[in-house]
C-alpha atoms as a PDB file:
ATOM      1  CA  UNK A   1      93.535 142.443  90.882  1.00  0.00           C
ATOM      2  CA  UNK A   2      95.548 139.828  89.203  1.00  0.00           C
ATOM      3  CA  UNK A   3      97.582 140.037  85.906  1.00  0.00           C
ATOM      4  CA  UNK A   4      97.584 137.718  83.312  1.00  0.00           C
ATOM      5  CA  UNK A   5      99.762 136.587  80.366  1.00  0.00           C
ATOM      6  CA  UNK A   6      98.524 137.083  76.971  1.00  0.00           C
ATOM      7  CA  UNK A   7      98.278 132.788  76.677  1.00  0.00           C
ATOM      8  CA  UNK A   8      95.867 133.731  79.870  1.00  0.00           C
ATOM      9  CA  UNK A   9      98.130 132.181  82.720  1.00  0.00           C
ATOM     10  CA  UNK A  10      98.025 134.615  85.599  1.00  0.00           C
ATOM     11  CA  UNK A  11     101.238 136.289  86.503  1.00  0.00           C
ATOM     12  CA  UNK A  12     103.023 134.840  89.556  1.00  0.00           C
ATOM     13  CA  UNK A  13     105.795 135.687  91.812  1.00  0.00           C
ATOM     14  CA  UNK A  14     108.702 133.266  90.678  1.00  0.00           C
ATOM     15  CA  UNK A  15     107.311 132.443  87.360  1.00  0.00           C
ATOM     16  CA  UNK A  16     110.192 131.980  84.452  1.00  0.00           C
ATOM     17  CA  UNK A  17     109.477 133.662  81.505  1.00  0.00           C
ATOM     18  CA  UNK A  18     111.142 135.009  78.335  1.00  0.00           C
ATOM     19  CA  UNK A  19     111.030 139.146  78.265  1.00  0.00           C
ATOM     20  CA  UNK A  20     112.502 139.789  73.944  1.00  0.00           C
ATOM     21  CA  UNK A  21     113.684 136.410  74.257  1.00  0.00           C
ATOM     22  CA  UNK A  22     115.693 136.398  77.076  1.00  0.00           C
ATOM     23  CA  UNK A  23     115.127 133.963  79.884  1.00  0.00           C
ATOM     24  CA  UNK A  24     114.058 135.959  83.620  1.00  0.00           C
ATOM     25  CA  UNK A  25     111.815 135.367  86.348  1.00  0.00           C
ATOM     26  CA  UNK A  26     109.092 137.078  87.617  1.00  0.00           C
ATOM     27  CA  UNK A  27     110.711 139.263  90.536  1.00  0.00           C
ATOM     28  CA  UNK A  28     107.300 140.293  92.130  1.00  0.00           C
ATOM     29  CA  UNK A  29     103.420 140.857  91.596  1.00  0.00           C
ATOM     30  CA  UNK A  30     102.587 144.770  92.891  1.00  0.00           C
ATOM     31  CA  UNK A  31      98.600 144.402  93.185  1.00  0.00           C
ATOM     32  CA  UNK A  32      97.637 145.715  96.912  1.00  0.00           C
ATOM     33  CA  UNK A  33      98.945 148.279  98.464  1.00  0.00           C
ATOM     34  CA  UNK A  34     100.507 147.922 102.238  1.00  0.00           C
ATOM     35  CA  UNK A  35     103.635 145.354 101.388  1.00  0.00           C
ATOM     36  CA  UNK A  36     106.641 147.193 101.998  1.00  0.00           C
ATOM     37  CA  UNK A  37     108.677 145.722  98.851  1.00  0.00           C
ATOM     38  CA  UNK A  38     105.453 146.847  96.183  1.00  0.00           C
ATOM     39  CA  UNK A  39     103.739 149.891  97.653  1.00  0.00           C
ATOM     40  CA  UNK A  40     105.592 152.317  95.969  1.00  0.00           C
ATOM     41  CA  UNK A  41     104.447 150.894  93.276  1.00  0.00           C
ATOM     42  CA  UNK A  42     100.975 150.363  93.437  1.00  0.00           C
ATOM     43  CA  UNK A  43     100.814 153.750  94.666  1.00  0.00           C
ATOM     44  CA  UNK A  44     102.476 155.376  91.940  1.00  0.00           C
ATOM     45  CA  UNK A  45     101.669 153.466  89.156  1.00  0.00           C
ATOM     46  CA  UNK A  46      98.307 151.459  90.224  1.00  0.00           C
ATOM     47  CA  UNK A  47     100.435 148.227  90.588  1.00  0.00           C
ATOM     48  CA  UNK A  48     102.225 146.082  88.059  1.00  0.00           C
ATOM     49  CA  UNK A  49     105.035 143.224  87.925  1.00  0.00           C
ATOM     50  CA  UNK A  50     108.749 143.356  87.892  1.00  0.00           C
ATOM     51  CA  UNK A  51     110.669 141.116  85.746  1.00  0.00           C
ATOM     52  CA  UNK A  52     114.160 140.467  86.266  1.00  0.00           C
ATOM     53  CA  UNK A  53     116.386 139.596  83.673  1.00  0.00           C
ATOM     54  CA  UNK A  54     120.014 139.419  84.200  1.00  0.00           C
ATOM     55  CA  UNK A  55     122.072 139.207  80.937  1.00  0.00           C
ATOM     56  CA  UNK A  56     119.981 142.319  78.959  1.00  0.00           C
ATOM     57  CA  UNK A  57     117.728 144.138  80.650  1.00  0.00           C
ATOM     58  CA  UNK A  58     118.797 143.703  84.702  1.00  0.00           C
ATOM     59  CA  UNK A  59     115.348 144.636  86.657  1.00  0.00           C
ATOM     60  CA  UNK A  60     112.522 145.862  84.400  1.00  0.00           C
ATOM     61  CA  UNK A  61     108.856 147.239  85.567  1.00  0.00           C
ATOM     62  CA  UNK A  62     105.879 146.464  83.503  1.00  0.00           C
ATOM     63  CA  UNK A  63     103.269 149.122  85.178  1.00  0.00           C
ATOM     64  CA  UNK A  64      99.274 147.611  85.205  1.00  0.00           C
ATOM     65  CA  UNK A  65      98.182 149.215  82.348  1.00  0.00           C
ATOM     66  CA  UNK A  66     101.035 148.541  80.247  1.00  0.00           C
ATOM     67  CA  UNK A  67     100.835 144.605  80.867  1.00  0.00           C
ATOM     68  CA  UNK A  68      98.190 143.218  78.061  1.00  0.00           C
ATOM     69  CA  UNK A  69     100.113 144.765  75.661  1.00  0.00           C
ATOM     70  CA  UNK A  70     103.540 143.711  76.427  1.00  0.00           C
ATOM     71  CA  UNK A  71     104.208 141.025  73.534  1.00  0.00           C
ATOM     72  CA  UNK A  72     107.653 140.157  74.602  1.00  0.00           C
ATOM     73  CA  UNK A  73     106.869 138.715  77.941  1.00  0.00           C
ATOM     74  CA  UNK A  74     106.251 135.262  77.113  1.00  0.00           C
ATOM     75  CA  UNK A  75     105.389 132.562  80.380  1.00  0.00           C
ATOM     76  CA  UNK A  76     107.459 129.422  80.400  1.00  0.00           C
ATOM     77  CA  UNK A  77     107.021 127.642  83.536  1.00  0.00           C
ATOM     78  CA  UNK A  78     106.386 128.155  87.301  1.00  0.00           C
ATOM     79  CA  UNK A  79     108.553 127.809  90.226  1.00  0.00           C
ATOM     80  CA  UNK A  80     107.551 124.615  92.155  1.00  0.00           C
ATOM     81  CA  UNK A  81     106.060 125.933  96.075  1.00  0.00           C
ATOM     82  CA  UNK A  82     108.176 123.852  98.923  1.00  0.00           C
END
């Protein structure tokens, strides 16, 4: 399963992005279940991404099927891999 912006980018761990405007990052990508840091939720609410954002919002949870309609989660760039 993999999650996409509405401009069609898929969602990656790291990504920037704006969430209403404010700059964040993408904390992580919950999409299988057996990785200690997302089961939880992939179990609870079928997977989904967590955005953190720390002047506003702190950590924020965007569950699967809440994603494609999320307006205010805009991509901006992605994290260069070392």
């Amino acid at each position: 399963m993999k999650f996409k912006y509405q401009s069609g980018e898929e969602i990656m761990k790291g990504d920037r992005v704006l969430f209403h405007s404010e700059p964040g990052e993408v904390e992580f990508v919950a999409t299988e279940p057996g990785d200690p840091e997302t089961d939880w939720h992939v179990k609870e609410h079928g997977g989904g991404i967590m955005i953190h954002e720390p002047k506003v919002f702190g950590r924020v949870f965007i569950p699967a099927d809440q994603i494609d309609d999320e307006e205010d989660l805009t991509f901006v760039g992605r994290t260069e891999c070392k």
